[in-house]
Protein backbone atom coordinates (compact mmCIF):
# COMPACT_ATOMS: atom_id res chain seq x y z
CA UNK A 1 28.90 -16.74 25.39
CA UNK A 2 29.38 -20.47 25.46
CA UNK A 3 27.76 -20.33 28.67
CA UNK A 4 24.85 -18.76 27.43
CA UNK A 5 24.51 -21.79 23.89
CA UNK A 6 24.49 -24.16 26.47
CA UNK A 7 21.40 -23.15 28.39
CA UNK A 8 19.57 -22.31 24.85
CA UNK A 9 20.03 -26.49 24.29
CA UNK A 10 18.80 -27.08 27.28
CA UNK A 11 15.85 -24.99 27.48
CA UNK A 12 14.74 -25.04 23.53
CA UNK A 13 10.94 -24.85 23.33
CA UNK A 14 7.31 -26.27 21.94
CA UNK A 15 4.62 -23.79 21.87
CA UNK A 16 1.44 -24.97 21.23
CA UNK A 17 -0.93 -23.27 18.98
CA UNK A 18 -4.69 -22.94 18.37
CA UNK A 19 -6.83 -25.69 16.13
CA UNK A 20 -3.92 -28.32 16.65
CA UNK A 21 -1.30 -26.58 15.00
CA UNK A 22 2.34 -25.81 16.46
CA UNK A 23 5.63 -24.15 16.07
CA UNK A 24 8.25 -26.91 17.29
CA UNK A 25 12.30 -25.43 17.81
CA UNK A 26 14.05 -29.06 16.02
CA UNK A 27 17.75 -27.75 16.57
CA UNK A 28 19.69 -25.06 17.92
CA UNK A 29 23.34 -24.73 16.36
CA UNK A 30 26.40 -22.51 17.35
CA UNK A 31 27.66 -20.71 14.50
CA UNK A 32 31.79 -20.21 13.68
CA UNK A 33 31.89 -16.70 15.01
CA UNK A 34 30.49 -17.88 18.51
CA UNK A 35 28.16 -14.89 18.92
CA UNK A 36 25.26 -16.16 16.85
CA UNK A 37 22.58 -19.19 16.63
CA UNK A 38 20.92 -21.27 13.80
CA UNK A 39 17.55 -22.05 14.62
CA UNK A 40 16.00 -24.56 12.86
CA UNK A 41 12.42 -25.06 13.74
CA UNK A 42 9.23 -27.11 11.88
CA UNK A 43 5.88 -25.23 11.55
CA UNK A 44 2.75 -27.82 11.59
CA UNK A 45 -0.33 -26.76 10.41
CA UNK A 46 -4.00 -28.10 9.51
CA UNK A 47 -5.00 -24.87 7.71
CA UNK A 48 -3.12 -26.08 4.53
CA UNK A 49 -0.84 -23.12 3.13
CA UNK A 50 -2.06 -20.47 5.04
CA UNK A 51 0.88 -18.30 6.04
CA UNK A 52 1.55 -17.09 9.26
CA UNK A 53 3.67 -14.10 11.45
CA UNK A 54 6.54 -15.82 13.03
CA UNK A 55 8.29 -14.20 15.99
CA UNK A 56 10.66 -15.43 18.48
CA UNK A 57 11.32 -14.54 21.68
CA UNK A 58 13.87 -15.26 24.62
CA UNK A 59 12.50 -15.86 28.41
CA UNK A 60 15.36 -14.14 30.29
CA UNK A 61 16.19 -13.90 34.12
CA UNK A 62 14.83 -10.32 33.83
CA UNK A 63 11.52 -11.80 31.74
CA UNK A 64 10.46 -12.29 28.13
CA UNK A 65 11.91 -10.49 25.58
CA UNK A 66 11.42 -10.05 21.90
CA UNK A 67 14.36 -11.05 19.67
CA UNK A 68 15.08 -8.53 17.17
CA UNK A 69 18.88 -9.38 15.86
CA UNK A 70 17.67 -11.88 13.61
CA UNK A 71 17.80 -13.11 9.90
CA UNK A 72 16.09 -15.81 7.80
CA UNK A 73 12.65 -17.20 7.66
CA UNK A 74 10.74 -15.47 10.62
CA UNK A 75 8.41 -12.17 9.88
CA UNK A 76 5.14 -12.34 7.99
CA UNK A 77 3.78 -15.10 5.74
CA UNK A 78 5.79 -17.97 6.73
CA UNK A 79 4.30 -21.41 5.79
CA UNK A 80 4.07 -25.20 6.89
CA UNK A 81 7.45 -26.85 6.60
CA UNK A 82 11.19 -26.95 8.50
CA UNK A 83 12.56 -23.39 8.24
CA UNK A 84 16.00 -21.69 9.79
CA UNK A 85 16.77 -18.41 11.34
CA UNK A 86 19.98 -16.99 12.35
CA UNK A 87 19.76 -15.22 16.16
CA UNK A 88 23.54 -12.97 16.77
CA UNK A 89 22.79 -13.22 20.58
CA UNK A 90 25.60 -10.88 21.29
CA UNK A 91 24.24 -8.10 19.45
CA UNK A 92 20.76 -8.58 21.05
CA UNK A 93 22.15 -9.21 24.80
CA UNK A 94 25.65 -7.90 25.19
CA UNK A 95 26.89 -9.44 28.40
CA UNK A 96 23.89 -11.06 30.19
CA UNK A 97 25.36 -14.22 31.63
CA UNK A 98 21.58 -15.53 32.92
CA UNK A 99 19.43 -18.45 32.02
CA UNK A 100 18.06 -18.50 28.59
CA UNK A 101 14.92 -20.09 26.97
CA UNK A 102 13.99 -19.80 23.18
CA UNK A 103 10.14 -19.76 22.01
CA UNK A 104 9.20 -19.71 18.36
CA UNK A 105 5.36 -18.40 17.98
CA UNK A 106 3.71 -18.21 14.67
CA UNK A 107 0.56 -16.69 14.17
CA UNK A 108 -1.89 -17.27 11.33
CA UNK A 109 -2.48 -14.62 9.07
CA UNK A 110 -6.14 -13.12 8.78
CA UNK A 111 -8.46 -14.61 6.74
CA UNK A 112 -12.18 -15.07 6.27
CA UNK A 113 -13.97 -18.18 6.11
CA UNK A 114 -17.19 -17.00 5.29
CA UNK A 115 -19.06 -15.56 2.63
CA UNK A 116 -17.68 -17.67 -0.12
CA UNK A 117 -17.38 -15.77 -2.96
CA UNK A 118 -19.76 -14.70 -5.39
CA UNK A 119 -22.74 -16.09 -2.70
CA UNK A 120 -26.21 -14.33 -2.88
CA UNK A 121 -27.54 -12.60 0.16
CA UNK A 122 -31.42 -12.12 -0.06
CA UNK A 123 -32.68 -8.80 1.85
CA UNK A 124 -33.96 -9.48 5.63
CA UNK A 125 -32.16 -12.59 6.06
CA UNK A 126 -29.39 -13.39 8.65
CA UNK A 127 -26.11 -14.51 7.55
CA UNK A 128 -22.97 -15.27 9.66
CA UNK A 129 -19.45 -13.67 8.64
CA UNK A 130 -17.00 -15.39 10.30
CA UNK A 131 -13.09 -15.13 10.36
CA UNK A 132 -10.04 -16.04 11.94
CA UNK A 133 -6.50 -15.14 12.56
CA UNK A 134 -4.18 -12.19 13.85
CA UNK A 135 -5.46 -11.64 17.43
CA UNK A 136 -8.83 -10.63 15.98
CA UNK A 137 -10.72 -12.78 18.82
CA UNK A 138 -9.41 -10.33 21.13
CA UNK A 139 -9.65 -6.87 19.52
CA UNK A 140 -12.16 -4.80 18.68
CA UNK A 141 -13.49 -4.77 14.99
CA UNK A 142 -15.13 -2.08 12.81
CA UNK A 143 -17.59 -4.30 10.21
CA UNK A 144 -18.40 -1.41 7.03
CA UNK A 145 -20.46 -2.85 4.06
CA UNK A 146 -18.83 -1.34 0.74
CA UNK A 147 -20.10 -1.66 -3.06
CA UNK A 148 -17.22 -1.62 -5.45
CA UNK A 149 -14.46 0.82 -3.37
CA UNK A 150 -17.62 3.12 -1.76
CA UNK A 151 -18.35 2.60 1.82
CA UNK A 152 -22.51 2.41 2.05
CA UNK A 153 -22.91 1.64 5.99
CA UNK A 154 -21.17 0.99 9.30
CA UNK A 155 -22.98 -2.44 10.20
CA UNK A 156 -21.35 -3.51 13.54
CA UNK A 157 -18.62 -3.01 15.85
CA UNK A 158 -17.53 -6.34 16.93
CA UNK A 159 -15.40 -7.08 20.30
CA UNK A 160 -13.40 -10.01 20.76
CA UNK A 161 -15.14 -12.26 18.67
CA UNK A 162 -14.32 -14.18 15.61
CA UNK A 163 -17.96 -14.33 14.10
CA UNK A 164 -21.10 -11.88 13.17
CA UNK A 165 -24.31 -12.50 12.09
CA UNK A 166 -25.93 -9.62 10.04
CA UNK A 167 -28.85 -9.26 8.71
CA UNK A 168 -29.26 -7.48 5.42
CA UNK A 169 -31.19 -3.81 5.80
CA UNK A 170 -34.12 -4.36 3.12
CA UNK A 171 -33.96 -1.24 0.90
CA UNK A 172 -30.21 -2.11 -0.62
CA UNK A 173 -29.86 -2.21 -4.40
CA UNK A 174 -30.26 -5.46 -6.17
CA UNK A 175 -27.18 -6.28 -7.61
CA UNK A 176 -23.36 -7.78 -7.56
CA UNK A 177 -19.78 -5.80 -5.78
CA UNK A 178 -20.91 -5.81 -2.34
CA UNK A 179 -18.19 -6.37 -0.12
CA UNK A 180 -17.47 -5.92 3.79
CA UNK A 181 -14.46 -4.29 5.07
CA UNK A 182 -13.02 -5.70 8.62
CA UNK A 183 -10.67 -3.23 10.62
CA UNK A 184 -9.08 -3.67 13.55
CA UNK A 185 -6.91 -1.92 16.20
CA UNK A 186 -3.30 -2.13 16.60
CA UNK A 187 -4.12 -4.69 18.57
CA UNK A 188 -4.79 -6.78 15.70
CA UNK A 189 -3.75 -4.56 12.41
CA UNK A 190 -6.71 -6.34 10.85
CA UNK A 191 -7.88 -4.49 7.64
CA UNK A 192 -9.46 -6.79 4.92
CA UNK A 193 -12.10 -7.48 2.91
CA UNK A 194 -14.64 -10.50 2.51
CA UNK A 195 -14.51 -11.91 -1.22
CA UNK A 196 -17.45 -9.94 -3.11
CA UNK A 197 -21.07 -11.27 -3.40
CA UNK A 198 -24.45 -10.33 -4.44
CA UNK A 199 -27.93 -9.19 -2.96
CA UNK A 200 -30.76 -9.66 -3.92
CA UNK A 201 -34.66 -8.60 -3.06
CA UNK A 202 -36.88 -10.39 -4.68
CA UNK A 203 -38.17 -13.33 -3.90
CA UNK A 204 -38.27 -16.36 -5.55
CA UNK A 205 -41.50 -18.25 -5.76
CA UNK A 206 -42.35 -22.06 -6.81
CA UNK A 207 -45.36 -23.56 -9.12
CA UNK A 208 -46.60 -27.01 -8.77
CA UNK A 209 -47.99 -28.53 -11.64
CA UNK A 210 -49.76 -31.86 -11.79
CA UNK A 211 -47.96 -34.01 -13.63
CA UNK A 212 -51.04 -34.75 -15.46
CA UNK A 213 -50.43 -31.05 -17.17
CA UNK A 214 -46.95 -31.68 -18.22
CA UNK A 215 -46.15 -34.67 -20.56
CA UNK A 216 -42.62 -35.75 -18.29
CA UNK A 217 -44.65 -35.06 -15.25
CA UNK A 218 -42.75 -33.37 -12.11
CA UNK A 219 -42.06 -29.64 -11.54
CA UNK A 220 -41.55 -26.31 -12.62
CA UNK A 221 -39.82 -23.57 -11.54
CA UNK A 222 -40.48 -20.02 -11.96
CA UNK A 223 -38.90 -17.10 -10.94
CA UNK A 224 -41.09 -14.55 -9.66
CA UNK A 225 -40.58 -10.96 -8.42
CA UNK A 226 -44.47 -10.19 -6.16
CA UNK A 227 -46.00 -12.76 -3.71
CA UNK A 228 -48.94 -14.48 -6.21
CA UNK A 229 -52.30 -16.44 -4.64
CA UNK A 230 -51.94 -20.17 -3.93
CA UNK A 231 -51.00 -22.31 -5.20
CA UNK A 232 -47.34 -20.23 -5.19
CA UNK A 233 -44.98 -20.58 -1.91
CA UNK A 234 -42.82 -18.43 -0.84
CA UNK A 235 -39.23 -20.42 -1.07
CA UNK A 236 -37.35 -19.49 2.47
């Protein structure tokens, strides 16, 4: 066993991670009872709180192996900061007497960065939903447009990408609740939903009038539901 603490030291790892961030292994301590391991390792993010699914794993002789024997701060939503886990390497590896390397991997938790909440989608226009997170570049996601909890259609299947734009089917019901579920594989275990927002199919029109007309001058707005002769304009 001592054998074994010494080659963790030495071999204690920094894996980078995507957008700048990284998982750095700070300190690696024997415990009293000689069979187990503090950990203490700093998580450095620019994504703010976001949490993130923190593994470790231990690059053996016989290859790279998942450490399960474990207690503390690893697992799901983990955030920024210095945290510790406990490792009983006996339990995990019983009498393997090879080289040993640790690796602490954290991986950010799924999230979407667009629609914002509440925005307004006008019918026949293109808009991007975009997301991030969870392996979801590299699996295979189901895109389903839902008002209030009822699916209405299947809009896209979307392989390893992080990003779709759709373009909203004319014919949908004005109106607020719309929503769009994201599932993934187990590749991912993606299965969320983009904040709710609004769509809309009128159009909204503009009238110029001379300032001569109105005693401030300038221009008036007005919110109109057909296309009217000139001098209205379609607003894009």
């Amino acid at each position: 066993m001592r054998q074994w603490l010494l080659w963790m030291l030495v071999w204690g790892s920094l894996i980078p991670l995507a957008n700048a961030q990284h998982v750095q292994i700070e300190e690696i301590e024997k415990m009293a009872n000689g069979d187990s391991l503090r950990i203490t390792y700093e998580l450095i993010s620019p994504l703010g709180d976001l949490g993130y699914e923190v593994t470790l794993f231990a690059r053996l002789d016989t290859g790279l192996k998942q450490l399960t024997s474990l207690t503390g701060e690893f697992g799901e939503e983990i955030g920024p900061g210095v945290h510790e886990v406990v490792w009983n390497a006996k339990q995990e590896l019983g009498r393997y007497r090879g080289k040993i390397a640790l690796e602490v991997r954290a991986l950010p938790n799924f999230y979407f960065i667009t629609p914002e909440s509440g925005q307004l989608f006008m019918q026949g226009k293109a808009y991007t939903i975009s997301w991030y997170g969870k392996n979801s570049d590299k699996d295979a996601l189901t895109m389903t447009l839902y008002r209030d909890d009822e699916p209405i259609d299947t809009i896209a299947t979307v392989d390893a990408s992080n990003s779709y734009t759709w373009r909203v089917p004319r014919g949908l019901d004005s109106g607020e609740g719309y929503r769009i579920r994201v599932s993934g594989t187990d590749l991912s275990n993606v299965d969320a939903y983009t904040s709710s927002f609004s769509i809309q199919n009128k159009k909204y029109l503009k009238y110029i009038i001379p300032g001569a007309v109105v005693a401030t001058g300038g221009v008036i707005w007005i919110i109109l539901a057909q296309n009217l002769p000139k001098p209205f304009e379609d607003i894009e």
